[in-house]
C-alpha atoms as a PDB file:
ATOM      1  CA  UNK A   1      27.819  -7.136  13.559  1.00  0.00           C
ATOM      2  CA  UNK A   2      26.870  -4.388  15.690  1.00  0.00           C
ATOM      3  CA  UNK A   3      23.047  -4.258  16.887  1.00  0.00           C
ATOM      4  CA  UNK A   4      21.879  -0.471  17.507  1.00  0.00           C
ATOM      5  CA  UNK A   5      19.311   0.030  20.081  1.00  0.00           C
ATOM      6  CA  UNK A   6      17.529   2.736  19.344  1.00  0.00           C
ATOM      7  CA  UNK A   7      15.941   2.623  22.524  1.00  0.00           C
ATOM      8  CA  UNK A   8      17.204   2.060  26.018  1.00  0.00           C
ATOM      9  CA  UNK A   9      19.478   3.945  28.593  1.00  0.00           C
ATOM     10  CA  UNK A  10      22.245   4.532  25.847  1.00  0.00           C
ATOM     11  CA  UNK A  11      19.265   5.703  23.165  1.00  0.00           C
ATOM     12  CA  UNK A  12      20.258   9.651  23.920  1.00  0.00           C
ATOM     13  CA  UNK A  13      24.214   8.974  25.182  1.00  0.00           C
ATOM     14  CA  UNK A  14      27.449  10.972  22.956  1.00  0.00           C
ATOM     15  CA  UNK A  15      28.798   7.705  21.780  1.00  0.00           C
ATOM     16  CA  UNK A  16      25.385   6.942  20.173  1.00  0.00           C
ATOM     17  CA  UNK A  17      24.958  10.309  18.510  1.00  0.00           C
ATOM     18  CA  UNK A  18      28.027  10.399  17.567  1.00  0.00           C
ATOM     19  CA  UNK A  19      27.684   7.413  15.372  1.00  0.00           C
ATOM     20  CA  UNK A  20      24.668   8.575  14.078  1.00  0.00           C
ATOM     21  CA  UNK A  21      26.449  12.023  12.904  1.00  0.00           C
ATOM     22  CA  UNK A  22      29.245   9.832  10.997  1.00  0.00           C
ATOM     23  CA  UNK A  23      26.823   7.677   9.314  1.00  0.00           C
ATOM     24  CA  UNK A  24      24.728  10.901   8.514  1.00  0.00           C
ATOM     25  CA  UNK A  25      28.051  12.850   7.223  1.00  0.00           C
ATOM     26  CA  UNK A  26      28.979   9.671   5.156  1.00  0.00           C
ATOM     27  CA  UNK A  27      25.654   9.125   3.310  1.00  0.00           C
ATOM     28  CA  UNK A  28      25.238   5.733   5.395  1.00  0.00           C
ATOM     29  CA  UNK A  29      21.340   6.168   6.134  1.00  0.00           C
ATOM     30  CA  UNK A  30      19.612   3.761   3.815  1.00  0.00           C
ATOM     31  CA  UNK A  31      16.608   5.015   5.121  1.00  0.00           C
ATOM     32  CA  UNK A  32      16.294   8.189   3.330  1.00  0.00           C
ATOM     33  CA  UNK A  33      15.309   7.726   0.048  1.00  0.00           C
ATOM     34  CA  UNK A  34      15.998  10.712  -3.094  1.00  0.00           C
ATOM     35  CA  UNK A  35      12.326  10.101  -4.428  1.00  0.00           C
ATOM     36  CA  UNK A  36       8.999   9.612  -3.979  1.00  0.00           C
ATOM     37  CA  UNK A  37       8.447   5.748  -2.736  1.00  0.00           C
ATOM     38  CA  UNK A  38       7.349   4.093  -6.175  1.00  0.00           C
ATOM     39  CA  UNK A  39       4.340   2.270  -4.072  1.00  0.00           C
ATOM     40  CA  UNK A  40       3.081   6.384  -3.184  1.00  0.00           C
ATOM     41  CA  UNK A  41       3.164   6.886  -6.753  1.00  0.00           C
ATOM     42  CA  UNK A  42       1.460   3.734  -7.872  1.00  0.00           C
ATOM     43  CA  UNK A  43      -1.304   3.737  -5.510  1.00  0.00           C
ATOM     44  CA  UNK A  44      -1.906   8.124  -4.933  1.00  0.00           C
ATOM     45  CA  UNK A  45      -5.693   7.863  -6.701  1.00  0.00           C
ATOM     46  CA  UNK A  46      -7.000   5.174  -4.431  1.00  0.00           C
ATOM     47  CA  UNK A  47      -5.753   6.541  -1.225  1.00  0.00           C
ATOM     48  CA  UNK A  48      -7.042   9.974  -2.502  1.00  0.00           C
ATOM     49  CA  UNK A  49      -9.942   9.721  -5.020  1.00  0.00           C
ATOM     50  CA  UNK A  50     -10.768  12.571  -7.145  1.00  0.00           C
ATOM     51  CA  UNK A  51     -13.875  14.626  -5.373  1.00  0.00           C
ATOM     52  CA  UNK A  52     -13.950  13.036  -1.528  1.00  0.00           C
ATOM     53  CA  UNK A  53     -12.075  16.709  -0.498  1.00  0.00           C
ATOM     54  CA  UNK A  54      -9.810  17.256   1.789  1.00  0.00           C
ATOM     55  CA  UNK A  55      -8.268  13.940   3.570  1.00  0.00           C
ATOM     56  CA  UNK A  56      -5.881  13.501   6.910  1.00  0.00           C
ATOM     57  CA  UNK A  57      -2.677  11.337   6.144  1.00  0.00           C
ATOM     58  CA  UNK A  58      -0.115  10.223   8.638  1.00  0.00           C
ATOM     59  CA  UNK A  59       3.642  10.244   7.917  1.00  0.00           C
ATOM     60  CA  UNK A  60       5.951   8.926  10.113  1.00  0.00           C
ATOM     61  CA  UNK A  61       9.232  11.115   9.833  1.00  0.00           C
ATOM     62  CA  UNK A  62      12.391   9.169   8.892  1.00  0.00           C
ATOM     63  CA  UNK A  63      14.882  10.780   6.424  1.00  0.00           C
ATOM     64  CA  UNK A  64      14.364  13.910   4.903  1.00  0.00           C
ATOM     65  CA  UNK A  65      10.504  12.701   4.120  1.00  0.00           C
ATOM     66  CA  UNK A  66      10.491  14.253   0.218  1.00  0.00           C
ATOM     67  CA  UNK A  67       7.394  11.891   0.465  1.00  0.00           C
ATOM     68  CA  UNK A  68       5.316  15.026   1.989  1.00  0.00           C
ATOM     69  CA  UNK A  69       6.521  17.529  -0.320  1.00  0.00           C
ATOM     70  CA  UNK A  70       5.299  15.412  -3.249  1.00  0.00           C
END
């Protein structure tokens, strides 16, 4: 199959975003997820215990991230 470099002189070129907008129109991006990742869910009171106030959290952005509105 085809690799995709996602990275690289081609990483910005039409061809490239092009294929990206077909897989994005066709539903074809198996990163984006409809829920909150199970393992967020499972784990939310020990990465934020009750009482320790406000905490910094970073998210790396792939997909729609429904993972920060949670």
């Amino acid at each position: 199959g085809t690799v995709a470099c996602y990275y690289g002189p081609d990483a910005g070129s039409a061809e490239r975003l092009a294929r990206w907008q077909d897989r994005w129109e066709a539903g074809q991006i198996a990163f984006h997820k409809r829920s909150v990742h199970p393992a967020l869910e499972q784990h939310l009171e020990d990465l934020f215990p009750a009482g320790r106030g406000p905490q910094r959290v970073l998210v790396p952005l792939c997909g729609k991230a429904v993972d920060m509105a949670w």
